[in-house]
Protein backbone atom coordinates (compact mmCIF):
# COMPACT_ATOMS: atom_id res chain seq x y z
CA UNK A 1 118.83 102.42 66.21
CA UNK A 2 116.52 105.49 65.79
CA UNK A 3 116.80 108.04 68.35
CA UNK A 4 113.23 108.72 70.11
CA UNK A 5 111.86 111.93 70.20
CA UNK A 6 112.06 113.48 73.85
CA UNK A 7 108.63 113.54 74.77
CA UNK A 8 109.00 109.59 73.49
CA UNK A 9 111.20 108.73 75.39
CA UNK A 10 110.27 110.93 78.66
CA UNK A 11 106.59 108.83 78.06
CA UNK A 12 108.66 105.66 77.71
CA UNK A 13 110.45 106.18 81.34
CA UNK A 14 107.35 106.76 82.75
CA UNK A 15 106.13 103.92 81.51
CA UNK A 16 108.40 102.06 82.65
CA UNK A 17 108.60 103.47 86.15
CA UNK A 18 104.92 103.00 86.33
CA UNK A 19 105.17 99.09 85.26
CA UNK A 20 108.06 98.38 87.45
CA UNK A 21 106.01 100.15 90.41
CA UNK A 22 102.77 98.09 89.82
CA UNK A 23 105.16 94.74 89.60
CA UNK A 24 106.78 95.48 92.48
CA UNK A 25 103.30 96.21 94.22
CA UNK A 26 101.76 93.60 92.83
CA UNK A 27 104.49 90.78 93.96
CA UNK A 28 104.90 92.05 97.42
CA UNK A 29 101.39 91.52 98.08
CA UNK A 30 101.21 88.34 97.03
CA UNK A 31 104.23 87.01 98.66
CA UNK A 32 102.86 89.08 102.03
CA UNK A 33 99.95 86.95 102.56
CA UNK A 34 100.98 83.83 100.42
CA UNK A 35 98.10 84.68 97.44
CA UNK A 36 99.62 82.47 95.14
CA UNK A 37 100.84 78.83 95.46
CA UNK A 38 103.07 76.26 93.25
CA UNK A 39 100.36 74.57 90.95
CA UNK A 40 97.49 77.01 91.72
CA UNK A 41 94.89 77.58 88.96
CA UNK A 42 94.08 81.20 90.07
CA UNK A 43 90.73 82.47 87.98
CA UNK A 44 91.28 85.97 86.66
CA UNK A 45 87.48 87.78 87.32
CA UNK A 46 87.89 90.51 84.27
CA UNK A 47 84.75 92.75 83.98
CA UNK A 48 85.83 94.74 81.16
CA UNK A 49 87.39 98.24 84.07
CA UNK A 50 90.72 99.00 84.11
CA UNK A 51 91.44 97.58 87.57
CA UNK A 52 91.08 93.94 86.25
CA UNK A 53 92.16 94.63 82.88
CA UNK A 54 95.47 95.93 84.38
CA UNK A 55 95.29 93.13 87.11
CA UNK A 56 95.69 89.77 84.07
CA UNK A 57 98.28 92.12 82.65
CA UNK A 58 100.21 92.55 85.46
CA UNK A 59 99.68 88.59 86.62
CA UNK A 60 100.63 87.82 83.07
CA UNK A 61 103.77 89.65 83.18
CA UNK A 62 104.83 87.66 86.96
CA UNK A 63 103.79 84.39 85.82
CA UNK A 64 106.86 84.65 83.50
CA UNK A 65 109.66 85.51 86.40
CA UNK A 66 107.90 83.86 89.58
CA UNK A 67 109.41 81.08 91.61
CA UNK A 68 106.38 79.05 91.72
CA UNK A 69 104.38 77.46 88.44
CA UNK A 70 100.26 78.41 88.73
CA UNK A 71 97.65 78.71 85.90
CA UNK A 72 95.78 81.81 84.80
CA UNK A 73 92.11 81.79 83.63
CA UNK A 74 90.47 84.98 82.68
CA UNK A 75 86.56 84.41 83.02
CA UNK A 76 84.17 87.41 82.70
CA UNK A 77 80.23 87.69 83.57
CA UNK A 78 78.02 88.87 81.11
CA UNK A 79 74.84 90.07 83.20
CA UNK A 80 72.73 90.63 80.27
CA UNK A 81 72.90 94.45 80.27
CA UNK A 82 71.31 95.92 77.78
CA UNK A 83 73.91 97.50 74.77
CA UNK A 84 76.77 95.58 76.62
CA UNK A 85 79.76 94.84 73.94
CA UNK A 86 80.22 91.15 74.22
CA UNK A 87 82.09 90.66 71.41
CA UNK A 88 85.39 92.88 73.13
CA UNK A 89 86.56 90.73 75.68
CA UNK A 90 86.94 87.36 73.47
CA UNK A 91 88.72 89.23 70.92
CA UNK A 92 90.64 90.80 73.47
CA UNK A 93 91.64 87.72 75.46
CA UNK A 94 91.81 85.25 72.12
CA UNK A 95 94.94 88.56 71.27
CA UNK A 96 96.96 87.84 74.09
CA UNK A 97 96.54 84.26 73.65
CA UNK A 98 94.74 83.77 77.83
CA UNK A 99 92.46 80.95 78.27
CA UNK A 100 88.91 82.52 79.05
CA UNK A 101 85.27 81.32 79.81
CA UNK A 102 82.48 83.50 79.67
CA UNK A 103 79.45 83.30 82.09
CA UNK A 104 75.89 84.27 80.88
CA UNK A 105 73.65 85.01 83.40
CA UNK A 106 70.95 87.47 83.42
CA UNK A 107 71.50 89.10 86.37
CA UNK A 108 70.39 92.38 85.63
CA UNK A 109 67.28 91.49 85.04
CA UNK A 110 66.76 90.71 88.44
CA UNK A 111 68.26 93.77 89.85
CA UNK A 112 66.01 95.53 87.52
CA UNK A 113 63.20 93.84 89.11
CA UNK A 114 64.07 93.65 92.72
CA UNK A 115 65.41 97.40 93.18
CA UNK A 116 63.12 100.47 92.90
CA UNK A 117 64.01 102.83 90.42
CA UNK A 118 66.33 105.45 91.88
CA UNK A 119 67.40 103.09 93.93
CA UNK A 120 71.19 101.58 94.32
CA UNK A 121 71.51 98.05 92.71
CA UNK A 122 75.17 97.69 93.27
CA UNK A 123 74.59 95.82 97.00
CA UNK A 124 72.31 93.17 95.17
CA UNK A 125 74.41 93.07 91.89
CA UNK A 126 77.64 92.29 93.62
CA UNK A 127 75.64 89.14 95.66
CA UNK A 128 74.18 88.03 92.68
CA UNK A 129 78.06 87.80 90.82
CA UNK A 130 79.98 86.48 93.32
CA UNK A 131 77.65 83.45 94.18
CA UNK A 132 77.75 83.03 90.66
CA UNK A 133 82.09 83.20 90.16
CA UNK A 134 82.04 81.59 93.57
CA UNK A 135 80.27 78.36 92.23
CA UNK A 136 81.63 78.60 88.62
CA UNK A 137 85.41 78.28 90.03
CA UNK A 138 84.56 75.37 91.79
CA UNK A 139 82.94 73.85 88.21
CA UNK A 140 86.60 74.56 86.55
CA UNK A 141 88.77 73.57 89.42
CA UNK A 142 90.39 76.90 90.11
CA UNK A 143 92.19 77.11 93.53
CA UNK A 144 91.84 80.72 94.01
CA UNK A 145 89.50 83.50 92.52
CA UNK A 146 91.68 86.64 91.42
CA UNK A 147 89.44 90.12 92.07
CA UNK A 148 90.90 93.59 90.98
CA UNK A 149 90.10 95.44 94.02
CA UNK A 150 93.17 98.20 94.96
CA UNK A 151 93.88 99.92 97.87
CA UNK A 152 91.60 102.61 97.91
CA UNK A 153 88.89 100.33 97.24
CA UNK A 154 89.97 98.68 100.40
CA UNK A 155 90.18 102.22 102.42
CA UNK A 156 86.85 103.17 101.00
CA UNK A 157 84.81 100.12 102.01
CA UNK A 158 86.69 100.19 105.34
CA UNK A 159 84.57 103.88 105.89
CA UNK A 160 81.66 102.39 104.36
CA UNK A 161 81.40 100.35 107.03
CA UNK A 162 82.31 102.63 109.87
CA UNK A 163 79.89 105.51 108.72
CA UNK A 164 77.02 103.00 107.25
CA UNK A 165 76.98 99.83 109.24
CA UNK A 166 78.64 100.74 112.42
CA UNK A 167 81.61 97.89 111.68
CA UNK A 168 85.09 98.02 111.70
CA UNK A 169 85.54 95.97 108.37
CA UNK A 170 87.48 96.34 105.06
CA UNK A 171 88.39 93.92 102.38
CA UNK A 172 91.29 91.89 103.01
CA UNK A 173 93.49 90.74 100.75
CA UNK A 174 92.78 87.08 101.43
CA UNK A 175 89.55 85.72 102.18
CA UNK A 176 88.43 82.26 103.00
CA UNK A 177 84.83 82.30 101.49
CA UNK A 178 82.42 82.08 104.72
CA UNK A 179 81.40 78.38 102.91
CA UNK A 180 85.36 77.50 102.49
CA UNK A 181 85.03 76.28 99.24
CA UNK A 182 87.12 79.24 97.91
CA UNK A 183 89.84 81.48 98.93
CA UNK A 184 89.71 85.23 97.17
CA UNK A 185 93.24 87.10 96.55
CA UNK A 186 93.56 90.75 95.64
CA UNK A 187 96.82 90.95 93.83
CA UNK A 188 96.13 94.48 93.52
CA UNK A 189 96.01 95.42 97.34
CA UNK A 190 98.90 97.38 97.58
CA UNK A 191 98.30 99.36 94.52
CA UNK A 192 96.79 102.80 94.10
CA UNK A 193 93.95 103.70 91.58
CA UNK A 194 95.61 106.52 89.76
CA UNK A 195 98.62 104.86 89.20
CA UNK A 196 96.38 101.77 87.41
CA UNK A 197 94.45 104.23 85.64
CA UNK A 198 97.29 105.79 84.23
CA UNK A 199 98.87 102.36 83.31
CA UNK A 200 95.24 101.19 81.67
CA UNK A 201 95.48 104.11 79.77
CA UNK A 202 98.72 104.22 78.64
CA UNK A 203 98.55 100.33 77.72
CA UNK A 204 95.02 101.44 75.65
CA UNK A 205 93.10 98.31 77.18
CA UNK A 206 89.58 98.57 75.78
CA UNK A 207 87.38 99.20 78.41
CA UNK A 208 84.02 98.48 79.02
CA UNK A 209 82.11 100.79 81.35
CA UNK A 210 79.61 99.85 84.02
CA UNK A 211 75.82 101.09 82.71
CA UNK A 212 74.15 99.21 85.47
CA UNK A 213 75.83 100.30 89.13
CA UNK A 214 78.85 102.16 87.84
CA UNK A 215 77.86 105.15 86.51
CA UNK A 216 74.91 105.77 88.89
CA UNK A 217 74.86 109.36 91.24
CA UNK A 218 74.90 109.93 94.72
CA UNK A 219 76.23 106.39 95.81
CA UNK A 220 77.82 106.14 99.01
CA UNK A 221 81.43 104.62 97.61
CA UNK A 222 81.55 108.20 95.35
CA UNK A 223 80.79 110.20 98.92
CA UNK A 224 83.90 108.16 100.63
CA UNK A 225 85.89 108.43 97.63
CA UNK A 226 85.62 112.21 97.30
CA UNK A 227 86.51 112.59 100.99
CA UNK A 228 89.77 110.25 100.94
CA UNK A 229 91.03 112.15 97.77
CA UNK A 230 90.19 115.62 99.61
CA UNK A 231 92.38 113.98 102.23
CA UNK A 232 95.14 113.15 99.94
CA UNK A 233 95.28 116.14 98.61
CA UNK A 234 95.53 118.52 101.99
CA UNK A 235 97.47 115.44 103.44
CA UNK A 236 99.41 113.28 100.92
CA UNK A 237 100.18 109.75 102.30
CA UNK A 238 96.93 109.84 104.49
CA UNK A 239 95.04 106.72 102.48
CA UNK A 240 98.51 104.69 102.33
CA UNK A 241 98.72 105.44 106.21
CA UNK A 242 95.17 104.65 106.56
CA UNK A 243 95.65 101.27 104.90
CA UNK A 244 99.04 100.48 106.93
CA UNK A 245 96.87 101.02 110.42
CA UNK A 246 94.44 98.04 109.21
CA UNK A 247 97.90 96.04 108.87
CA UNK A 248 98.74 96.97 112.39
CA UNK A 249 95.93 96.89 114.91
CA UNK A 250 95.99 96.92 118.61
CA UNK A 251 92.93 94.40 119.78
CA UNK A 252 93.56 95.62 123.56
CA UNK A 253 92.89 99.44 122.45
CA UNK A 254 89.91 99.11 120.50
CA UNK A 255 86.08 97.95 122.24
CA UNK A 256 84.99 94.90 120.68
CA UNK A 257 84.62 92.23 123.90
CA UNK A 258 84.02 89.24 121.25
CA UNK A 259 87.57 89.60 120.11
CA UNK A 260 89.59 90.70 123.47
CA UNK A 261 88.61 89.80 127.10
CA UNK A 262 88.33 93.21 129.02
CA UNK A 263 86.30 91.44 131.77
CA UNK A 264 89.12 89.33 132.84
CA UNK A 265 91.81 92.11 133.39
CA UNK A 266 93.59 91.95 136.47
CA UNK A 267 96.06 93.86 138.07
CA UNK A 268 99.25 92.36 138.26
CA UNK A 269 102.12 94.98 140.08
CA UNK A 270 104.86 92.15 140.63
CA UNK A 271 105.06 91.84 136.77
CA UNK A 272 104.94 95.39 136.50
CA UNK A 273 107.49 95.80 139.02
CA UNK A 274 109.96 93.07 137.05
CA UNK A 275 109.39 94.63 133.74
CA UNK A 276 109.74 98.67 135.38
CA UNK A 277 112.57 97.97 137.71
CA UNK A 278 112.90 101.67 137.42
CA UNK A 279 109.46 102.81 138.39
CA UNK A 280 109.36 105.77 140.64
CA UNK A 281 108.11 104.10 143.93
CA UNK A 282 108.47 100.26 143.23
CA UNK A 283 109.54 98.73 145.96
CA UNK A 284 113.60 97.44 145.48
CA UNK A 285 113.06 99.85 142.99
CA UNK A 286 114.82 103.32 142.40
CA UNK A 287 112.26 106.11 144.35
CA UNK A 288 113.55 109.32 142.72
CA UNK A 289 114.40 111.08 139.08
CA UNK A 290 117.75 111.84 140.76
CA UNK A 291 117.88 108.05 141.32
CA UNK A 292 116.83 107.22 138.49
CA UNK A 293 119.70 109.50 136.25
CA UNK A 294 122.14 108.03 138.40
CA UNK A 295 121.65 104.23 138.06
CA UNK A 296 121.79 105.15 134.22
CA UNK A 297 125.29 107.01 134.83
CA UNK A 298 123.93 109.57 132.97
């Protein structure tokens, strides 16, 4: 065997570190909130970025070692957009050997049309392609519809909708579709961008970029984004803490009456008294601190 040059091998650790991470991430998720089932057909939405590019590799790479048998389909929308390179995906998918579809719809003619210039399509574009996926997964049978968001996508739209429409909302990482005809996973909810960044670079997948929403200025998602990493940086952990708090919420300390009833608190002190035998002035209780150290024989 050839021995690697350092900086070889050094990249090849990395890489492997990196992979094993993403797996790891990846797998967790899915068995946290049951993403993936024993027979699924799960629909791979691949836009040509290198969140779902790394998202079928990563799916491709579990399907091999998980404990339950499920389909993939990669299926990609062309919108139509002028200069868009339709010819990379097929050959890119028809490599690997991944069953595909390809949607045409001319979506972005319609944003075009409905959204002054200047102004940001990406609220209408999104609508228009996931009632589109939504009703072509139903056409090919697929039990679940696979999207590439991470977790600071999920942080980000979480202060989207606290600083923009006064709602304390995110992405989960499984949805019901309001309609029920389709449940939406996020394999990649527990994994940061830069790490899949790093791994779509280092795995050279050949990205298409967005011309339409992606690359447009002064969007609100590139405002939130800018402050989380600012965060990050003067704070590191703060997004992954962020994220944790939406897995652990307290209904009874937040405000929304629709979800807890405040009205119908009542005061209770027997309860209170069984629960805090200990509480300074309970009656049958212990009265004093001195008390109080003593029954603990302390």
């Amino acid at each position: 065997m050839v021995a690697l040059p350092r900086d070889s091998r050094k990249q090849q650790l990395e890489y492997n570190k990196l992979q094993k991470r993403l797996r790891r991430n990846a797998g967790k998720a899915i068995a946290d909130y049951n993403m993936i089932e024993q027979g699924d057909r799960v629909m791979v939405c691949l836009s040509g970025g290198k969140d779902s590019f790394a998202m079928l590799d990563i799916l491709l790479s579990l399907q091999k070692t998980a404990p339950v048998s499920f389909e993939l389909v990669a299926v990609n929308m062309d919108q139509k957009q002028p200069g868009f390179p339709e010819e990379v995906l097929p050959r890119y998918l028809e490599g690997i050997g991944v069953a595909f579809h390809i949607i045409e719809k001319d979506t972005y003619s319609v944003v075009k049309e409905k959204v002054a210039e200047g102004k940001t399509t990406c609220g209408l574009c999104s609508r228009l392609r996931r009632g589109t996926l939504y009703a072509y997964a139903e056409s090919i049978g697929a039990s679940k519809i696979a999207l590439g968001h991470h977790k600071d996508d999920i942080v980000e739209t979480l202060f989207l909708n606290m600083f923009y429409g006064s709602r304390l909302k995110a992405m989960p990482p499984k949805l019901l579709s309001d309609d029920k005809r389709n449940v939406v996973i996020r394999p990649l909810a527990y994994c940061r961008e830069a790490d899949l960044a790093k791994y779509a670079a280092l795995r050279q997948f050949p990205l298409i970029p967005c011309n339409l929403c992606g690359s447009q200025d002064g969007l609100q998602r590139q405002a939130v984004k800018a402050m989380l990493q600012q965060w990050d940086r003067q704070f590191p952990g703060r997004t992954d803490n962020i994220f944790k708090a939406l897995q652990n919420i307290s209904l009874s300390q937040m405000a929304d009456i629709a979800l807890y009833d405040f009205a119908a608190l009542t005061i209770d002190r027997s309860a209170a008294r069984a629960a805090y035998p200990f509480a300074t002035g309970a009656p049958g209780g212990i009265g004093t601190s001195t008390e109080l150290i003593d029954a603990m024989n302390l």
